[in-house]
Protein backbone atom coordinates (compact mmCIF):
# COMPACT_ATOMS: atom_id res chain seq x y z
CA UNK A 1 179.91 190.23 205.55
CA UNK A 2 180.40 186.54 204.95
CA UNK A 3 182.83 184.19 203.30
CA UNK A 4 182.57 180.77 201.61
CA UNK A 5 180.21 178.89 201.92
CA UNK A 6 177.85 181.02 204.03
CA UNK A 7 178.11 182.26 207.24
CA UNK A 8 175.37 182.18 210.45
CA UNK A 9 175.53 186.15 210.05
CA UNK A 10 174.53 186.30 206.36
CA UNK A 11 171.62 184.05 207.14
CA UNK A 12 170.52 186.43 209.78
CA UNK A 13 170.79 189.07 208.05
CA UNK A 14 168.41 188.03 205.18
CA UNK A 15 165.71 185.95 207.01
CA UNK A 16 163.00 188.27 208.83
CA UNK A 17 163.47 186.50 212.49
CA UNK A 18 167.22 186.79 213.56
CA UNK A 19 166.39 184.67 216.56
CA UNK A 20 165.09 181.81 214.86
CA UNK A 21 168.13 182.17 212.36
CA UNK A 22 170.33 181.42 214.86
CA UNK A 23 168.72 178.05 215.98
CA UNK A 24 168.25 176.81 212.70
CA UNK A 25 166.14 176.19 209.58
CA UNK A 26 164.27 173.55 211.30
CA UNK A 27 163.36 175.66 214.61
CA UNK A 28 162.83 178.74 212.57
CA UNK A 29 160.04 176.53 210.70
CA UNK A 30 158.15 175.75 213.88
CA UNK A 31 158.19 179.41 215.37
CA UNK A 32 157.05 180.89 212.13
CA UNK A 33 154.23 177.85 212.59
CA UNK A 34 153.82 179.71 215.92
CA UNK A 35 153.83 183.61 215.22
CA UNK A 36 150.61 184.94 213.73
CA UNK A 37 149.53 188.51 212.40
CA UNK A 38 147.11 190.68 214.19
CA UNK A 39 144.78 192.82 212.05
CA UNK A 40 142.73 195.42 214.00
CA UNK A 41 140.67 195.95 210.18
CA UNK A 42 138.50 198.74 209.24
CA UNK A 43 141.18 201.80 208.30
CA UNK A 44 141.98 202.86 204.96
CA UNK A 45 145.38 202.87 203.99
CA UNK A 46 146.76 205.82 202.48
CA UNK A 47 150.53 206.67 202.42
CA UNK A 48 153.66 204.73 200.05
CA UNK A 49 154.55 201.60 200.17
CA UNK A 50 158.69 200.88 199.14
CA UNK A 51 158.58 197.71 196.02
CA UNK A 52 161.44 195.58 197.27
CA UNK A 53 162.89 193.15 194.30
CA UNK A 54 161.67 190.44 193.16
CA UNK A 55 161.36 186.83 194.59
CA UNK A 56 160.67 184.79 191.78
CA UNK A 57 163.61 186.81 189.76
CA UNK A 58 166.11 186.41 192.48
CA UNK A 59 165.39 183.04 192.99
CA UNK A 60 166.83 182.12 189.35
CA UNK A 61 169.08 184.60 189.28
CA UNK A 62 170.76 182.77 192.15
CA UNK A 63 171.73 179.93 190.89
CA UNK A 64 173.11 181.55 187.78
CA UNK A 65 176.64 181.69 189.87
CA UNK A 66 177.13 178.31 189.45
CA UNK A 67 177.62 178.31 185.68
CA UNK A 68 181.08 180.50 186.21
CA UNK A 69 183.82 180.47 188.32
CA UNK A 70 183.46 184.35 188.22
CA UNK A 71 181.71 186.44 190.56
CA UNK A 72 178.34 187.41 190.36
CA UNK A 73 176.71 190.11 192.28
CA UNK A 74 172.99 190.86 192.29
CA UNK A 75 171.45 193.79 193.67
CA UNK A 76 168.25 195.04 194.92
CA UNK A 77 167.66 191.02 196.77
CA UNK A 78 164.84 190.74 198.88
CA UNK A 79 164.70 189.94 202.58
CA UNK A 80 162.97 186.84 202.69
CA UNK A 81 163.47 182.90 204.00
CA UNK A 82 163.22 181.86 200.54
CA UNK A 83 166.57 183.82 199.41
CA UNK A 84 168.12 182.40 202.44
CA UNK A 85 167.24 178.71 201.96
CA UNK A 86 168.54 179.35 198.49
CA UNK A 87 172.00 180.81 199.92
CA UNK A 88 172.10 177.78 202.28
CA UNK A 89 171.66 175.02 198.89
CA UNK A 90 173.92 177.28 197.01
CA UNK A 91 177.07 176.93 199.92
CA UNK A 92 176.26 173.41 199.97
CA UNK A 93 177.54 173.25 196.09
CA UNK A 94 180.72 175.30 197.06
CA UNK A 95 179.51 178.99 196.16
CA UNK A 96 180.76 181.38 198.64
CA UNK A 97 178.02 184.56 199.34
CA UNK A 98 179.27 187.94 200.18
CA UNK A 99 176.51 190.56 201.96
CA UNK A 100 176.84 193.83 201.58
CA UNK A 101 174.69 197.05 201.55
CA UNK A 102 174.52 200.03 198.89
CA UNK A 103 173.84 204.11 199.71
CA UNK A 104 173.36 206.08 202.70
CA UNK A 105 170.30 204.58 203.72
CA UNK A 106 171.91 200.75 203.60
CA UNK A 107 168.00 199.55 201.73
CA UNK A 108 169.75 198.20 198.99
CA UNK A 109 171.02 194.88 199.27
CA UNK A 110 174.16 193.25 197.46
CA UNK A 111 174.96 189.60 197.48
CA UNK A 112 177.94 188.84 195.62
CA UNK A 113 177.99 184.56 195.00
CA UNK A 114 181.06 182.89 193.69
CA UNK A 115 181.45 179.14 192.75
CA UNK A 116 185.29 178.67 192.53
CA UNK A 117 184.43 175.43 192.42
CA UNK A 118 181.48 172.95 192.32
CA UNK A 119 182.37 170.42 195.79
CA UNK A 120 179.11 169.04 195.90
CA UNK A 121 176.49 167.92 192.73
CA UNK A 122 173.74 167.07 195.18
CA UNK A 123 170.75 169.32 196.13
CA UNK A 124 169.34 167.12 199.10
CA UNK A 125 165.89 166.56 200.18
CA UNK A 126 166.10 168.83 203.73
CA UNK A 127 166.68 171.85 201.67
CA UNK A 128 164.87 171.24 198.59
CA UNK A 129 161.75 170.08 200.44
CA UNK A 130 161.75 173.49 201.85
CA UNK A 131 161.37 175.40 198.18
CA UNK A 132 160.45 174.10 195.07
CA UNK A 133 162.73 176.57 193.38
CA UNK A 134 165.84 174.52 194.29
CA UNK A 135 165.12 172.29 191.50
CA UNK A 136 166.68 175.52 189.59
CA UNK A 137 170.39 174.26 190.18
CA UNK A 138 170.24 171.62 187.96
CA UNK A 139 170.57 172.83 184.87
CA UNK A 140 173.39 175.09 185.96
CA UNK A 141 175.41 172.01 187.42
CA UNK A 142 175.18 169.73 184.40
CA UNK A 143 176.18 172.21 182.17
CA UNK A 144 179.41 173.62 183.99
CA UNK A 145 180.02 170.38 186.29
CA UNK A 146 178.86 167.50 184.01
CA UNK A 147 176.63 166.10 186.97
CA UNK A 148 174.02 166.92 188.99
CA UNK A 149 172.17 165.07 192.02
CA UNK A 150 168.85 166.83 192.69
CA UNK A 151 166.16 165.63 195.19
CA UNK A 152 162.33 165.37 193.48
CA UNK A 153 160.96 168.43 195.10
CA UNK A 154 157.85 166.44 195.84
CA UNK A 155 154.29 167.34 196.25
CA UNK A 156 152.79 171.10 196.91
CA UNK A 157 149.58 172.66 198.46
CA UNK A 158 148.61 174.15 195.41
CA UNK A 159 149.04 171.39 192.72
CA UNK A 160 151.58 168.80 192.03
CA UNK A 161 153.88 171.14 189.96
CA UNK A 162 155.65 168.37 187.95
CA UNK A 163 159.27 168.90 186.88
CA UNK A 164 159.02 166.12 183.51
CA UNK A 165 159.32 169.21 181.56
CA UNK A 166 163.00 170.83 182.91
CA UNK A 167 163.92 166.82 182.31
CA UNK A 168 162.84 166.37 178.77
CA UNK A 169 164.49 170.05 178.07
CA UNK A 170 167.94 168.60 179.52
CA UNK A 171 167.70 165.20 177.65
CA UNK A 172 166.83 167.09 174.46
CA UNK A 173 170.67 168.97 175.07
CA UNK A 174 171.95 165.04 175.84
CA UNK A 175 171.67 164.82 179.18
CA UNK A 176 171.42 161.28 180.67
CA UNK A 177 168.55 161.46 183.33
CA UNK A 178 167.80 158.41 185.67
CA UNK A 179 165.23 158.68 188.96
CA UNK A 180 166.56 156.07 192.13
CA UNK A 181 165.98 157.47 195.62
CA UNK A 182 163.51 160.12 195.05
CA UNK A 183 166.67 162.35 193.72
CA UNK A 184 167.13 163.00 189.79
CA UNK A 185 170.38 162.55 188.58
CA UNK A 186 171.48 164.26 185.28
CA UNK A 187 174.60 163.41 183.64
CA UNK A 188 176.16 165.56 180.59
CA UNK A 189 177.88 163.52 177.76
CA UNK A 190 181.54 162.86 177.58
CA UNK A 191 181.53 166.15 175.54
CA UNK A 192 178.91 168.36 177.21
CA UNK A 193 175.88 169.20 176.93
CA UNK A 194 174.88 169.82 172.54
CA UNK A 195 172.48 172.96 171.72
CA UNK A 196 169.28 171.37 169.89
CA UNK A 197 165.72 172.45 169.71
CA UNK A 198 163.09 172.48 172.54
CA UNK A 199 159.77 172.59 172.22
CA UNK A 200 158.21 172.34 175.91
CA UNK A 201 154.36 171.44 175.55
CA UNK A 202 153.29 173.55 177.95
CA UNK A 203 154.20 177.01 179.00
CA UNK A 204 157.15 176.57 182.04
CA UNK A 205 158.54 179.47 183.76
CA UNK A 206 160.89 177.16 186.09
CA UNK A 207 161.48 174.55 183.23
CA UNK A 208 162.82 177.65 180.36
CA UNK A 209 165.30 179.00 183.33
CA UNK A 210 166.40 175.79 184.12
CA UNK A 211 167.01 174.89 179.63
CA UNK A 212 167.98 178.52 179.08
CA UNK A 213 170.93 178.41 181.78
CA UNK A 214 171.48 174.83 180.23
CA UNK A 215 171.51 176.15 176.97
CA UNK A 216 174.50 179.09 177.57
CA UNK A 217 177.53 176.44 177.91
CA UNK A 218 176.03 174.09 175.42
CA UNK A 219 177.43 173.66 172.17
CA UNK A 220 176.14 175.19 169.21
CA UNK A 221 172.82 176.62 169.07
CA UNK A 222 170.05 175.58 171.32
CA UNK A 223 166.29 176.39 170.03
CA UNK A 224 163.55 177.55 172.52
CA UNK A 225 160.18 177.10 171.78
CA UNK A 226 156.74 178.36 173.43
CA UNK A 227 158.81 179.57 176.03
CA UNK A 228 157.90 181.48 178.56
CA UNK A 229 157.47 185.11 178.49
CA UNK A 230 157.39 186.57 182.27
CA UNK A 231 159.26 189.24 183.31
CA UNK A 232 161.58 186.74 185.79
CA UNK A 233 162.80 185.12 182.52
CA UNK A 234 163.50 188.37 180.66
CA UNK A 235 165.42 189.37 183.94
CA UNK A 236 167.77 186.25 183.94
CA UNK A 237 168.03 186.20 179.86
CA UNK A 238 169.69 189.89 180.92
CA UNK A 239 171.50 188.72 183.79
CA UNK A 240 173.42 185.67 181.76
CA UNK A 241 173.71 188.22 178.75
CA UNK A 242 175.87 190.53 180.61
CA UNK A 243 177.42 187.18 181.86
CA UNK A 244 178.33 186.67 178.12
CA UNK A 245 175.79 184.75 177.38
CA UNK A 246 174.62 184.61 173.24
CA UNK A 247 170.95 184.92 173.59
CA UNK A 248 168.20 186.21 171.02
CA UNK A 249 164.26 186.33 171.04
CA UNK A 250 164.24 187.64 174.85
CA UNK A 251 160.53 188.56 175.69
CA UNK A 252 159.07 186.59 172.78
CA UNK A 253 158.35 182.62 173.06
CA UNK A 254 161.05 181.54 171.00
CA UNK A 255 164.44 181.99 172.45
CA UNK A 256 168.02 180.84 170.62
CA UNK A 257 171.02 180.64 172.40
CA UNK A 258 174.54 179.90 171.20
CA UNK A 259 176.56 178.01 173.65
CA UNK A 260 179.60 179.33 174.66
CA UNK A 261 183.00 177.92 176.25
CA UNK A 262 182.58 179.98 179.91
CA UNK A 263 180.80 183.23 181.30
CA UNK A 264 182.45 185.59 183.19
CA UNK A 265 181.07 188.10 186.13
CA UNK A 266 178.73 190.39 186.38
CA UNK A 267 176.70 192.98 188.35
CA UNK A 268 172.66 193.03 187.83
CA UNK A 269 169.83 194.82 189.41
CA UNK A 270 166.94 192.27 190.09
CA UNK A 271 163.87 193.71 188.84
CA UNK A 272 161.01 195.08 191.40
CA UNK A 273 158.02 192.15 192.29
CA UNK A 274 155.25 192.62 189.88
CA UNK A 275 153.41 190.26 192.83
CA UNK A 276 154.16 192.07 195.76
CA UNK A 277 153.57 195.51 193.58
CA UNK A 278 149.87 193.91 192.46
CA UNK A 279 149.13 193.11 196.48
CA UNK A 280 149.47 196.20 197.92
CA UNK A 281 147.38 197.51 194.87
CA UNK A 282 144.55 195.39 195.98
CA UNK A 283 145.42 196.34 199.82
CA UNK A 284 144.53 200.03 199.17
CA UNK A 285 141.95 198.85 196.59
CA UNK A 286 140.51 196.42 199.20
CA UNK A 287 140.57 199.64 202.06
CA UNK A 288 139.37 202.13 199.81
CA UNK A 289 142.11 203.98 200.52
CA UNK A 290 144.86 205.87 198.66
CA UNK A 291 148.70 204.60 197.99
CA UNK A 292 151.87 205.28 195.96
CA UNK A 293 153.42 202.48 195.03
CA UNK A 294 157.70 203.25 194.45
CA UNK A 295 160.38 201.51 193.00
CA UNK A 296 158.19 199.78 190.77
CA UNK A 297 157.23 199.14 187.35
CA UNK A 298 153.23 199.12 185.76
CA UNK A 299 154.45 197.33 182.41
CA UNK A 300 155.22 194.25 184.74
CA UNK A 301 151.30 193.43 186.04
CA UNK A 302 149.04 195.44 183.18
CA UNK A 303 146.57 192.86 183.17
CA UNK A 304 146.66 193.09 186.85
CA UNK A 305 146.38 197.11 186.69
CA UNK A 306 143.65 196.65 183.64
CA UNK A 307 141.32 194.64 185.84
CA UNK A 308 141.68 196.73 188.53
CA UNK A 309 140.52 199.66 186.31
CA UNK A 310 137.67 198.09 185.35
CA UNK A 311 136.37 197.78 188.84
CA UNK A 312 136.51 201.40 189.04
CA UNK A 313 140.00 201.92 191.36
CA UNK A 314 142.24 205.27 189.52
CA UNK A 315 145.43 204.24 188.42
CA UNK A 316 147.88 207.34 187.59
CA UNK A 317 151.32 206.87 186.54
CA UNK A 318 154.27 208.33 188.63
CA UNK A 319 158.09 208.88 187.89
CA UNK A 320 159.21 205.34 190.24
CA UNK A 321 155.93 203.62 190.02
CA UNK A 322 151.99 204.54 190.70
CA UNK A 323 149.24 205.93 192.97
CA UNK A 324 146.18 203.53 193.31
CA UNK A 325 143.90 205.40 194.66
CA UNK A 326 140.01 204.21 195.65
CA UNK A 327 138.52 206.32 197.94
CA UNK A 328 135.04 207.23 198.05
CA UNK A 329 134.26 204.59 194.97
CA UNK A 330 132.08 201.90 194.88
CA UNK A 331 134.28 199.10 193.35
CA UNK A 332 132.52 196.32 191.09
CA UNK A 333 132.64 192.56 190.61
CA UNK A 334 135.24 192.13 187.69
CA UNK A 335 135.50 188.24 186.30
CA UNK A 336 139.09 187.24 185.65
CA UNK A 337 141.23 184.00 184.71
CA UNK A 338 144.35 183.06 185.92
CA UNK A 339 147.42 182.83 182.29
CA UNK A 340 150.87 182.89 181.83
CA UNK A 341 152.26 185.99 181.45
CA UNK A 342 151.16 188.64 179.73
CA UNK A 343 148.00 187.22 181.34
CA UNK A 344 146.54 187.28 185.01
CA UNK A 345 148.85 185.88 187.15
CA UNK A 346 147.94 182.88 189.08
CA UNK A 347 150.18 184.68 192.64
CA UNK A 348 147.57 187.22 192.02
CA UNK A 349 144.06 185.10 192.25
CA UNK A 350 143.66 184.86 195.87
CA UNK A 351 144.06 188.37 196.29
CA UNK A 352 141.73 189.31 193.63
CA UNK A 353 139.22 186.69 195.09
CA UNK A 354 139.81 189.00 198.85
CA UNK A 355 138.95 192.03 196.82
CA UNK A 356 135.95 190.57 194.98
CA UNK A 357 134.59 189.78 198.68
CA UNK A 358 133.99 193.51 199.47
CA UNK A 359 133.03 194.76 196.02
CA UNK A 360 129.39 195.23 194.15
CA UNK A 361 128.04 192.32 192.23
CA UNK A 362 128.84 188.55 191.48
CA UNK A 363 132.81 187.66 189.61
CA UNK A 364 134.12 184.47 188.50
CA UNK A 365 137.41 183.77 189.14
CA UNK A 366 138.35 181.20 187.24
CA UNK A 367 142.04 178.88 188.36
CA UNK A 368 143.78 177.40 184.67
CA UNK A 369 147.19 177.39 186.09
CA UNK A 370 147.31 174.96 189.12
CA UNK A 371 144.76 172.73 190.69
CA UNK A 372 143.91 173.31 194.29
CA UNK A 373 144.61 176.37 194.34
CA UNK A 374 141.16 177.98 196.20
CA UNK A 375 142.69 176.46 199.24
CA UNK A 376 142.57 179.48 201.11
CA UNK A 377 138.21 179.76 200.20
CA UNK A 378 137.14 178.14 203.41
CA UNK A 379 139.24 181.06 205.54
CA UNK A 380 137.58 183.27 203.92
CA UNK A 381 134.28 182.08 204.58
CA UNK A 382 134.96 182.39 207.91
CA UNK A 383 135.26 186.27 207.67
CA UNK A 384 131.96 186.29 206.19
CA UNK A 385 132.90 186.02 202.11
CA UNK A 386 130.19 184.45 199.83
CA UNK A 387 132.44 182.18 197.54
CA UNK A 388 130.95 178.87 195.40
CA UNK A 389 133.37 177.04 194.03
CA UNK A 390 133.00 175.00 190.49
CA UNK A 391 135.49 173.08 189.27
CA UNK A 392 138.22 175.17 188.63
CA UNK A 393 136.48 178.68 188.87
CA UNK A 394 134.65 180.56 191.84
CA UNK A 395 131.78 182.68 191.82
CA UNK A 396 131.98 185.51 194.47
CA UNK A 397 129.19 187.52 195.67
CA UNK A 398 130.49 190.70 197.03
CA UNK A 399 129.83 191.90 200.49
CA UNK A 400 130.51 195.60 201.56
CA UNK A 401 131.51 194.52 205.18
CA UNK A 402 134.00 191.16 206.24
CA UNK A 403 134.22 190.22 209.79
CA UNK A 404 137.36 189.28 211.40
CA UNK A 405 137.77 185.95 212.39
CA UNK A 406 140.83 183.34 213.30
CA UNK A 407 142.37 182.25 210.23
CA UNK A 408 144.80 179.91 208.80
CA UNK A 409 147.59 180.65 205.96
CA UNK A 410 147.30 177.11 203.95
CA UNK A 411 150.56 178.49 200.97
CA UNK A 412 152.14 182.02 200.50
CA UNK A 413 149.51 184.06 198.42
CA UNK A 414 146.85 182.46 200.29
CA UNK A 415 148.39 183.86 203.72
CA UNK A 416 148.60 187.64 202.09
CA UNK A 417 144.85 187.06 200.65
CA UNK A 418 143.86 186.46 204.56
CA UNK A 419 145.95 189.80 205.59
CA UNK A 420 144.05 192.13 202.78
CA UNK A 421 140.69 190.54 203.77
CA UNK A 422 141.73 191.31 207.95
CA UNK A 423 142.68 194.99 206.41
CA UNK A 424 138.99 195.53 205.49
CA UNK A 425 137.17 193.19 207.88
CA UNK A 426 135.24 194.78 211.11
CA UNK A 427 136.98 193.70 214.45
CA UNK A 428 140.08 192.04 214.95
CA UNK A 429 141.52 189.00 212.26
CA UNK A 430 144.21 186.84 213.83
CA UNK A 431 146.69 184.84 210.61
CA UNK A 432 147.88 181.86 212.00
CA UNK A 433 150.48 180.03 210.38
CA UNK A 434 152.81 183.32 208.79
CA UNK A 435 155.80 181.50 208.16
CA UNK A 436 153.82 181.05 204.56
CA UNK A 437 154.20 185.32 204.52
CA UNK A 438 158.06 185.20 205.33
CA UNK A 439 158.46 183.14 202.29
CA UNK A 440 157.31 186.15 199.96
CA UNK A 441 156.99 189.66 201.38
CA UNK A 442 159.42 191.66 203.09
CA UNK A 443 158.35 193.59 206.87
CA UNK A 444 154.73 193.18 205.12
CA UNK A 445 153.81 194.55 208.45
CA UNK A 446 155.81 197.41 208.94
CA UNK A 447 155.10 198.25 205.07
CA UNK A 448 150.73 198.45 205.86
CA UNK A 449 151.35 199.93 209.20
CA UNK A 450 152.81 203.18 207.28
CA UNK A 451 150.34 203.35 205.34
CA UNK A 452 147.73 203.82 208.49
CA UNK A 453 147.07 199.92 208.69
CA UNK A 454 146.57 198.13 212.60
CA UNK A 455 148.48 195.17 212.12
CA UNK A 456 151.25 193.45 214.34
CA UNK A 457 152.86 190.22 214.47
CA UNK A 458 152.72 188.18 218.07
CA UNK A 459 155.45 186.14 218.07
CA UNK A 460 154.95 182.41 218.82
């Protein structure tokens, strides 16, 4: 357990290399440069694969603490260096993190955050260069604190990812926002923050957390529009709710909040990933094989699960999740394009592309959520896929066989793309560059080798 802000222990306990904890963000960056995965491919998964919670959810849910001087405690928080870079920004604000673990079995983890007090308004660049979802404090610290000092999260390997949208959302509630430095600053009127109506151009996931946990400890009624509908927002619309948060519309693109004076604590269960649920569909898809996915929810990824269908891969419904099961089928070329929710997801492309790789026929994949975001298309030529890219879409001519090859993780989904496509290649694949992995799946090795998968990571 550890107390305000956050203790060396914590940290260890929630990043995947304890070692490289213990020296430091900065050294745990360059050995996670160093460590790669090993992928003896060619077996066929079959076996059940544990959905831990999700990343994207947690990551919003997070920063929710700061809007009370109550406790909050989440459960169900993934292991991941993302969820600890977030626990390190959140100490630097003044919230104290509590670790703890539920049942007999200790796999469910607690973290119980606590902002007493807000000592610090300033997210700064060495932590928020690190993960773009630190921008997600600032909304929380102009409503309660009046002020908040944010560093520009800067550019991204998969598009630029602007953040003009969570500003215009805050100015439309009053909030004073200047750029000097590379850091935003937002200031709150005299009289904090005024509910109003917000129409964001564009569907934003980050940009509606960041106005909706705004919007709570505004006054009077702020007004939502095209909002977005993913399951992370629904999660932290619950989460503030049970908070005491005033919140209609939740799961529809119009939201309306009425402000209130403070929230209060709460206990919430983070909901499972829908993207780590929808990779190891596509592993045992991509293997032929046969898995049970627990602990997880279809209703989160049905386009995902709809697609999959259509390329001929069983889908049957279990009491904690589902069984994906593909043996002995011949799998076809199915086109899809990346939406917002309740649409493809865009954390799902690259591993569709993997799977298009081994199956029958030509698909188009086509990209209408980021720009450079086929990154990862070159690897994969090098294990043999036939990929053209145009514009924003890819054709790709299926292959029954990959071969492994050296490859080299260039963000987080493409990194888990290369480690399905080593899963079904011939001969060995070597990932280089996993740190990308760490970021967004949990033992993603010990979780395939159960299932019947050679894989191992060499450490660095």
């Amino acid at each position: 357990m550890s107390h305000s802000p956050v203790s060396e222990d914590l940290l260890i306990d929630l990043t995947p290399d304890a070692a490289s904890s213990r020296a430091g963000p900065d050294h745990k960056e360059r050995r996670g440069v160093m460590d790669c995965i090993r992928i003896e491919g060619g077996r066929r998964l079959d076996g059940t694969i544990a959905i831990s919670g999700a990343k994207n959810a947690a990551l919003a849910l997070m920063p929710a603490c700061l809007l009370t001087d109550q406790p909050l405690t989440l459960t169900n928080v993934p292991r991941l260096a993302d969820i600890a870079s977030m626990i390190t920004l959140l100490g630097q604000h003044g919230a104290s993190v509590d670790a703890a673990f539920d049942g007999a079995g200790g796999d469910t983890r607690r973290l119980t955050l606590q902002a007493r007090s807000i000592t610090s308004a300033t997210a700064p660049y060495d932590i928020v260069r690190k993960m773009r979802a630190s921008v997600l404090v600032l909304g929380p610290l102009v409503a309660r604190h009046g002020f908040a000092r944010v560093s520009l999260p800067g550019g991204c390997a998969i598009g630029t990812r602007p953040v003009d949208l969570h500003l215009k959302a805050l100015e439309a509630l009053g909030a004073d926002i200047t750029l000097a430095g590379g850091y935003i600053e937002a200031r709150a009127p005299s009289g904090g923050l005024r509910g109003d109506t917000i129409v964001f151009p564009s569907v934003t996931v980050g940009g509606t957390e960041n106005a909706l946990m705004a919007a709570t400890l505004a006054h009077g009624e702020t007004v939502i529009e095209n909002a977005a509908r993913e399951p992370e927002i629904t999660d932290l619309a619950t989460c503030l709710t049970a908070m005491g948060a005033r919140i209609e519309g939740v799961g529809t693109n119009t939201l309306r909040v009425e402000g209130v004076s403070s929230l209060t604590a709460a206990t919430h269960a983070i909901l499972p990933d829908r993207i780590e649920t929808g990779t190891y569909a596509l592993a045992a898809a991509i293997t032929r094989g046969r898995v049970h996915l627990s602990g997880t929810r279809a209703d989160l990824l049905h386009a995902v699960i709809e697609h999959l269908e259509e390329t001929g891969v069983s889908i049957t419904p279990t009491e904690d999740g589902f069984v994906v099961d593909a043996r002995d089928r011949v799998l076809r070329g199915v086109d899809v394009m990346t939406k917002p929710f309740p649409g493809f997801p865009t954390d799902m492309q690259a591993q569709w592309m993997a799977l298009m790789a081994t199956a029958d026929g030509a698909a188009m994949i086509t990209e209408s959520i980021f720009e450079n975001r086929f990154m990862h298309v070159p690897e994969l030529a090098r294990m043999g896929a036939d990929v053209n890219i145009h514009g924003g879409s890819a054709i790709v001519r299926g292959r029954r066989r990959l071969s492994g090859a050296q490859v080299m993780a260039t963000d987080l989904r493409a990194s888990v793309c290369l480690v399905l496509a080593g899963l079904a290649a011939e001969g060995e694949t070597i990932v280089n560059r996993v740190y990308h992995l760490d970021r967004g799946y949990e033992t993603v090795e010990a979780k395939l080798a159960g299932c019947g998968a050679a894989i191992e990571r060499v450490r660095g």
